[in-house]
C-alpha atoms as a PDB file:
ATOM      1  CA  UNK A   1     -10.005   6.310  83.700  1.00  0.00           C
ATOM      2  CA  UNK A   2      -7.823   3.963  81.756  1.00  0.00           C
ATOM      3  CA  UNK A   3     -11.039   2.587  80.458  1.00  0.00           C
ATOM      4  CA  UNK A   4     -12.601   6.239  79.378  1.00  0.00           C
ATOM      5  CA  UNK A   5      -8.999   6.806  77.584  1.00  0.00           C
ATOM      6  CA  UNK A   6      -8.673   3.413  75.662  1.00  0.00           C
ATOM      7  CA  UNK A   7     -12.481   3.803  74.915  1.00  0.00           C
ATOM      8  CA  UNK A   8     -11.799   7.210  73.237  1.00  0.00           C
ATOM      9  CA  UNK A   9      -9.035   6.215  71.421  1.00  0.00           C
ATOM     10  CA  UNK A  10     -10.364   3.186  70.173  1.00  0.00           C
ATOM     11  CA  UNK A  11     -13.594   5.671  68.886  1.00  0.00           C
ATOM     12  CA  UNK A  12     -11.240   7.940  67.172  1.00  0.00           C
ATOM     13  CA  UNK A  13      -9.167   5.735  65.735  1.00  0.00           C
ATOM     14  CA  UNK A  14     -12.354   3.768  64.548  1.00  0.00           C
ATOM     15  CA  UNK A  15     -13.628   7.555  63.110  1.00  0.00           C
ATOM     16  CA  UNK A  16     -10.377   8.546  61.320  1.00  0.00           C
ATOM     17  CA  UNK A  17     -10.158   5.000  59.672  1.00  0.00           C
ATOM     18  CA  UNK A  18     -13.360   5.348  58.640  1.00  0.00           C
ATOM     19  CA  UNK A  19     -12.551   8.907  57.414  1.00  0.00           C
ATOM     20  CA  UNK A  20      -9.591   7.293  55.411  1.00  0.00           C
ATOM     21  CA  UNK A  21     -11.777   4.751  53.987  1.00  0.00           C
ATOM     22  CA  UNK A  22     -14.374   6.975  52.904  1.00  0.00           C
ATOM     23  CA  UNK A  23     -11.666   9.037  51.536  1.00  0.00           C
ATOM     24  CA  UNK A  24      -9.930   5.801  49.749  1.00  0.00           C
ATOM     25  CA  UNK A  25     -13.488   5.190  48.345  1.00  0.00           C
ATOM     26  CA  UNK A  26     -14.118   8.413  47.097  1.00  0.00           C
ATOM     27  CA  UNK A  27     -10.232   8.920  45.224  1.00  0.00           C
ATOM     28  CA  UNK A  28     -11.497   5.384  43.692  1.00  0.00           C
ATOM     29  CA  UNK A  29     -14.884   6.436  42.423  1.00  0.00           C
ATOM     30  CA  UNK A  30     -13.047   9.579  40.800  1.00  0.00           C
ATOM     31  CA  UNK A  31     -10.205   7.247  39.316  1.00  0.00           C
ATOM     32  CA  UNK A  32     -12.702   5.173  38.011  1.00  0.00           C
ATOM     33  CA  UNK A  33     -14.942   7.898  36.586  1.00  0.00           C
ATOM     34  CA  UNK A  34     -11.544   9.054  35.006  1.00  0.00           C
ATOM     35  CA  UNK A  35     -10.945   6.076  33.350  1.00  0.00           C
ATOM     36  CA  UNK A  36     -14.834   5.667  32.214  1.00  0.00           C
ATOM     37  CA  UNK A  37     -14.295   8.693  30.516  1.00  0.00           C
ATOM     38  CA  UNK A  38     -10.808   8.027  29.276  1.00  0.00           C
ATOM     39  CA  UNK A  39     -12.270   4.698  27.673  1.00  0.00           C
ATOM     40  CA  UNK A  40     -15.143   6.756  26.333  1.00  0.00           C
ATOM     41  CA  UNK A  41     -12.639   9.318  24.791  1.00  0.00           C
ATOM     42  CA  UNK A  42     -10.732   6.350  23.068  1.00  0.00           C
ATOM     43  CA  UNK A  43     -13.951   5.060  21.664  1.00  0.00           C
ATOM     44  CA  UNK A  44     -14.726   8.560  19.633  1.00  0.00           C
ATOM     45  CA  UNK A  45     -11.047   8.487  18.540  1.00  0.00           C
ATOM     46  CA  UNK A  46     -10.833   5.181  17.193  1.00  0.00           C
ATOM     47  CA  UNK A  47     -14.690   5.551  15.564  1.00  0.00           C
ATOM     48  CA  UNK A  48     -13.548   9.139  13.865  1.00  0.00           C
ATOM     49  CA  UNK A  49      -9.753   7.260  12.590  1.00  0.00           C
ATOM     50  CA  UNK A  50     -12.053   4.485  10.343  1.00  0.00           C
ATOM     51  CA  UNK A  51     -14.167   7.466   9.288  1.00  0.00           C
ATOM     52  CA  UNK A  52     -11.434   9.539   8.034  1.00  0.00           C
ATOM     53  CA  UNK A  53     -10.406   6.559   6.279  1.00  0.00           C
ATOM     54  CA  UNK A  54     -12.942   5.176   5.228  1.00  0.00           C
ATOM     55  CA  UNK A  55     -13.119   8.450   3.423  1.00  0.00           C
ATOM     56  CA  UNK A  56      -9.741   8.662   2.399  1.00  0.00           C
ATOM     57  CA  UNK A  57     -10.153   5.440   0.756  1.00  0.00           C
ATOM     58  CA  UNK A  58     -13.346   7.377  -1.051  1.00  0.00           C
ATOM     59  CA  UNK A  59     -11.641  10.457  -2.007  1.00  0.00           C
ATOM     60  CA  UNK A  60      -8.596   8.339  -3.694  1.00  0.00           C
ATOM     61  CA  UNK A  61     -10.909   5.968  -5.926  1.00  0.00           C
ATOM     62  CA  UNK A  62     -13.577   9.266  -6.652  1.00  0.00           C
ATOM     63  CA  UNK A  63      -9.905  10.598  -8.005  1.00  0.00           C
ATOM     64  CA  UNK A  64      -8.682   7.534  -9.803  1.00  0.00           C
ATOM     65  CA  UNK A  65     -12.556   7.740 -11.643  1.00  0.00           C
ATOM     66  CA  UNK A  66     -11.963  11.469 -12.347  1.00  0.00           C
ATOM     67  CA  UNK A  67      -7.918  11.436 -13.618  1.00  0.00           C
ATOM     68  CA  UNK A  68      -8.623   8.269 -15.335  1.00  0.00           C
ATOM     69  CA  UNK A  69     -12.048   7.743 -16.543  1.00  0.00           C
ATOM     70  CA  UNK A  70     -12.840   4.507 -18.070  1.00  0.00           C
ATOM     71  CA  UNK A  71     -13.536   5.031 -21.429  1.00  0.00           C
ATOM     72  CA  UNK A  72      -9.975   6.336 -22.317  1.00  0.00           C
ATOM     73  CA  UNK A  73      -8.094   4.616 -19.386  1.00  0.00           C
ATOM     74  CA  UNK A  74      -4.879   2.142 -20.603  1.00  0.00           C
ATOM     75  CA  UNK A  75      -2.574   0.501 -17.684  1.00  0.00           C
ATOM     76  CA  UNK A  76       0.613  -1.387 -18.166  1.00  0.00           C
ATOM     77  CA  UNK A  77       1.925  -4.113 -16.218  1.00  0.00           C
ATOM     78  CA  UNK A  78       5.608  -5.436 -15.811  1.00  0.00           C
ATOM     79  CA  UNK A  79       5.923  -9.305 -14.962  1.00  0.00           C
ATOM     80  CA  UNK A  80       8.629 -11.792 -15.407  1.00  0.00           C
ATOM     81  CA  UNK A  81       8.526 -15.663 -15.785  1.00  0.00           C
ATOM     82  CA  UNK A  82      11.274 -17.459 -13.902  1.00  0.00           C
ATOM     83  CA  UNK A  83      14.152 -14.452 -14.514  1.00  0.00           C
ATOM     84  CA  UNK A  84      16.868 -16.876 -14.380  1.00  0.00           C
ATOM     85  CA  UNK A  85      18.830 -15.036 -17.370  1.00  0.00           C
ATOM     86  CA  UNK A  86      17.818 -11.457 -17.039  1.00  0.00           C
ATOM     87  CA  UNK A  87      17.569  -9.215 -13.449  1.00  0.00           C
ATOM     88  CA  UNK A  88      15.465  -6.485 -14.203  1.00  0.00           C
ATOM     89  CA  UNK A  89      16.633  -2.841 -13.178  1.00  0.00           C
ATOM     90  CA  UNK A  90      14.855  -0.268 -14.741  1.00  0.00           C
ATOM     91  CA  UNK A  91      12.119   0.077 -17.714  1.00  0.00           C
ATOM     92  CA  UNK A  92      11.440   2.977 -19.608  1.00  0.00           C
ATOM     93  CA  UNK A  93       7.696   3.276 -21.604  1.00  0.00           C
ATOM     94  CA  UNK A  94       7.670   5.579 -25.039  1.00  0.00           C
ATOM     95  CA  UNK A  95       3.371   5.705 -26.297  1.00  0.00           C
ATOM     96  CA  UNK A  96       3.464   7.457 -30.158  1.00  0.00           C
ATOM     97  CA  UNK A  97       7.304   8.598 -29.590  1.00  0.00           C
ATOM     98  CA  UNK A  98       6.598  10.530 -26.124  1.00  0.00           C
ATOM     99  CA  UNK A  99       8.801   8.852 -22.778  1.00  0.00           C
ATOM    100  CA  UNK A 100       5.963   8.631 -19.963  1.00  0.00           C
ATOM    101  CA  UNK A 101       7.660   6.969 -17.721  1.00  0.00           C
ATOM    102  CA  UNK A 102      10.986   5.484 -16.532  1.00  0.00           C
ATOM    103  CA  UNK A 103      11.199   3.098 -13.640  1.00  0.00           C
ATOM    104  CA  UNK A 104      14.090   1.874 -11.308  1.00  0.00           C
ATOM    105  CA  UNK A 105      13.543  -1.298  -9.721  1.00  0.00           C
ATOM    106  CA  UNK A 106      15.231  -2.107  -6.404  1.00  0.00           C
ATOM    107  CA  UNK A 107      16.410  -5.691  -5.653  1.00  0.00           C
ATOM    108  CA  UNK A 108      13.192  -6.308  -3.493  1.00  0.00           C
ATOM    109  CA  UNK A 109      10.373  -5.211  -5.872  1.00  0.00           C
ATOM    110  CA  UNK A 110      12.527  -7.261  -8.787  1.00  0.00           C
ATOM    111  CA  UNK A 111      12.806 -10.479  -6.912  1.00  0.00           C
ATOM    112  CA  UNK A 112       8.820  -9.988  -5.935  1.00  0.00           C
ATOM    113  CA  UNK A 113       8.450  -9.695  -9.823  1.00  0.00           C
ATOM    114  CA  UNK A 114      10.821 -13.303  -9.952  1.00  0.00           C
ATOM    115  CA  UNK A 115       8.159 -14.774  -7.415  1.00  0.00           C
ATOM    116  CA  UNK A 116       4.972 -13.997  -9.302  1.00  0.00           C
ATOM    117  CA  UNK A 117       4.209 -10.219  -8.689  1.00  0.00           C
ATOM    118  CA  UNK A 118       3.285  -8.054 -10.956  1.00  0.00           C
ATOM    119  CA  UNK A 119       3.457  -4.167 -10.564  1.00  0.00           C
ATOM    120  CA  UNK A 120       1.701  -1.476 -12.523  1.00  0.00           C
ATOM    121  CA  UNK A 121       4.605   0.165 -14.061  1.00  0.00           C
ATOM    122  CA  UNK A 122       2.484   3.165 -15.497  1.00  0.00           C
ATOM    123  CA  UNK A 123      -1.395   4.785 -15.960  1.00  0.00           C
ATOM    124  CA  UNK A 124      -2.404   7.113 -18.770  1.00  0.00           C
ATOM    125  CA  UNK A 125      -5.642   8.927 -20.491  1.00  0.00           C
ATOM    126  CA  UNK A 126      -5.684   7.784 -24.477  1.00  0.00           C
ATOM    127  CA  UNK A 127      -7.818   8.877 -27.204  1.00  0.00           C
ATOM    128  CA  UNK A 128      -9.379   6.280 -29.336  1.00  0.00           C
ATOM    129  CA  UNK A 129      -6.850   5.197 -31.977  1.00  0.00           C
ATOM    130  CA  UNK A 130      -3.823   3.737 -32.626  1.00  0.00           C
ATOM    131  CA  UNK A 131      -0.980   4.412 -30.578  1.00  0.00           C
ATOM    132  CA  UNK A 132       2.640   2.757 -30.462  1.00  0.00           C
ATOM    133  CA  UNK A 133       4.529   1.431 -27.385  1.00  0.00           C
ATOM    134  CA  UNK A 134       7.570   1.021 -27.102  1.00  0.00           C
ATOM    135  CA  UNK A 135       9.239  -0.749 -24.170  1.00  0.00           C
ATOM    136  CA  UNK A 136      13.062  -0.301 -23.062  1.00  0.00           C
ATOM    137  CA  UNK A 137      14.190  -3.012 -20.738  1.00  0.00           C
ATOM    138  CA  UNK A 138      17.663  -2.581 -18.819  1.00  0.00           C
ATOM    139  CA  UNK A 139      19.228  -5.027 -16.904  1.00  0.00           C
ATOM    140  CA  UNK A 140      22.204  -7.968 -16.298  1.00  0.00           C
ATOM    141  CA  UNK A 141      21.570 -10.530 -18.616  1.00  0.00           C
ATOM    142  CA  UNK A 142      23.434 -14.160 -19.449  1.00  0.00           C
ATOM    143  CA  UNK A 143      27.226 -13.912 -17.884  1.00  0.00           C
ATOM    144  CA  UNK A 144      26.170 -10.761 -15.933  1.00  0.00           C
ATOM    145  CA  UNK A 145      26.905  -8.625 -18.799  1.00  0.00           C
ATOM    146  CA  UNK A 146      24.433  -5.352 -18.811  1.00  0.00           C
ATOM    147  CA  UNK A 147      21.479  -6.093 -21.364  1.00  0.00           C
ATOM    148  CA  UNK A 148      19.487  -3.268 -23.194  1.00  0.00           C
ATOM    149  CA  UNK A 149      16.497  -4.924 -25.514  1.00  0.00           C
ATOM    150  CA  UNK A 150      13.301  -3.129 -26.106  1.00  0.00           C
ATOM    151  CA  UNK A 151       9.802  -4.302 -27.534  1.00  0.00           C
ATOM    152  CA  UNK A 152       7.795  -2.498 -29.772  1.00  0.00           C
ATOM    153  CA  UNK A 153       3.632  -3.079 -29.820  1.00  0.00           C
ATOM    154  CA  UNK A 154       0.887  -1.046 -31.924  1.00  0.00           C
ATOM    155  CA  UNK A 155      -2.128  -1.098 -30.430  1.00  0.00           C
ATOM    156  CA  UNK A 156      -6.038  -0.173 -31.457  1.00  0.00           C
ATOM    157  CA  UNK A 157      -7.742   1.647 -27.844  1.00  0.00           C
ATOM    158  CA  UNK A 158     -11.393   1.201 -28.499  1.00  0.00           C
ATOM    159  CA  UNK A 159     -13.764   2.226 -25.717  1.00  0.00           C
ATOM    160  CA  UNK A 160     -13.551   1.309 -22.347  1.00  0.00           C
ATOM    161  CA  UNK A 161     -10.177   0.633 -20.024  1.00  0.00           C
ATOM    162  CA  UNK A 162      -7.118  -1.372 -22.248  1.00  0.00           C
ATOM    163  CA  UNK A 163      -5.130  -3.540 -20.230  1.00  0.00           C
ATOM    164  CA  UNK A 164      -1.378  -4.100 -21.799  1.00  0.00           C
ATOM    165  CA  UNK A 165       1.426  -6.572 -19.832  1.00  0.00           C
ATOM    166  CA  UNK A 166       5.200  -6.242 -20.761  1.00  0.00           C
ATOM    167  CA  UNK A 167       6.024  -9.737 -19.826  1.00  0.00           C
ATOM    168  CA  UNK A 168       9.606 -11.042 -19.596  1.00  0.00           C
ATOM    169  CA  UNK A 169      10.204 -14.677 -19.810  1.00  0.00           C
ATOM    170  CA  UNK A 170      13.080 -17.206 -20.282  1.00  0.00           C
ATOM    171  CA  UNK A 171      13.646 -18.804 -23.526  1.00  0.00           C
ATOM    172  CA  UNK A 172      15.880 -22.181 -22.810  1.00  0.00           C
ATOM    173  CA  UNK A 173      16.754 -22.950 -26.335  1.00  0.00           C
ATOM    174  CA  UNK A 174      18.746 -19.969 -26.601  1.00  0.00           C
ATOM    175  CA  UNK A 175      19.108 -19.084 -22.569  1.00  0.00           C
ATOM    176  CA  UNK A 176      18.245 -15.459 -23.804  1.00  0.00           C
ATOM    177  CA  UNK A 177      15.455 -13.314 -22.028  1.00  0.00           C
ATOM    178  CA  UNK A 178      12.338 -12.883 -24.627  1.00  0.00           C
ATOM    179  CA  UNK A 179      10.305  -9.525 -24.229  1.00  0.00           C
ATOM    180  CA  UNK A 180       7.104  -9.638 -25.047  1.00  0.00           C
ATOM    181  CA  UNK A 181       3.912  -6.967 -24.845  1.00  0.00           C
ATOM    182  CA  UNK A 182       0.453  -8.363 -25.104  1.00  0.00           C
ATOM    183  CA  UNK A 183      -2.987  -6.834 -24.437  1.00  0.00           C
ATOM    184  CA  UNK A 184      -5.406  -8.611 -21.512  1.00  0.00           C
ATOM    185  CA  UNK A 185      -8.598  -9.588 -22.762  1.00  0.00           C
END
């Protein structure tokens, strides 16, 4: 009778661990198809971020080609040589007696200038001509007293884009800051 009894248990125990198991099995097949479809999900995610910006990165240059076509496009660029007596803080841009712009450097982007950098300080739509530009720079200059000097360029925009660099540079002979303006070829 003992026998019958430990024979019965041992079958039911056997039955109900293989219940378990079969359960185990089947909670893993459903965490796995979970995460199959999770991965899946990701996939479509990631693929639609690169197209949105791939075609953000299409929208902003079809608008760059629109605002500022080609033919009448003229950019100016701000970049310093060495900057050991003159710290750059701001830079104001008059073309034929209008002010289109008027920048404010922080101490990062002027040290990047310092370095090498150059930065686009302003973008505009000219007619074919002559125009005038006329640069204001403002900053600490020899002795850290505040410095005001601006440069004065008259320029011919043919066709096609005009390229124009406000450049400032030490001169050692006089340990002055020289501002200069000169078209890119």
């Amino acid at each position: 009778m003992n026998r019958i009894l430990i024979t019965l248990l041992t079958g039911l125990l056997v039955t109900g661990a293989g219940t378990v198991v079969a359960e185990d099995s089947a909670e893993t097949g459903f965490e796995e198809a979970q995460r199959q479809q999770f991965r899946s999900l990701d996939e479509d995610v990631q693929s639609l971020k690169k197209e949105v910006l791939d075609l953000n990165r299409d929208l902003f240059l079809l608008e760059e080609e629109l605002l500022f076509p080609a033919n009448s496009q003229v950019a100016f660029f701000i970049s310093m040589d060495v900057g050991e007596y003159f710290d750059l803080d701001s830079v104001s841009l008059k073309i034929d007696g209008k002010e289109v712009t008027n920048y404010l450097y922080t101490e990062r982007e002027a040290d990047a200038l310092v370095r090498g950098g150059v930065h686009r300080v302003h973008m505009a739509n000219l007619k074919t001509g002559d125009h005038e530009l006329i640069a204001t720079f403002v900053g600490k200059g020899p002795n850290v007293r505040d410095y005001r000097r601006g440069a004065t360029l008259t320029f011919d925009k043919g066709i096609g884009a005009k390229y124009i660099e406000l450049e400032i540079t030490d001169r050692e002979k006089k340990q002055q800051p020289e501002f200069v303006i000169k078209e890119w070829e």
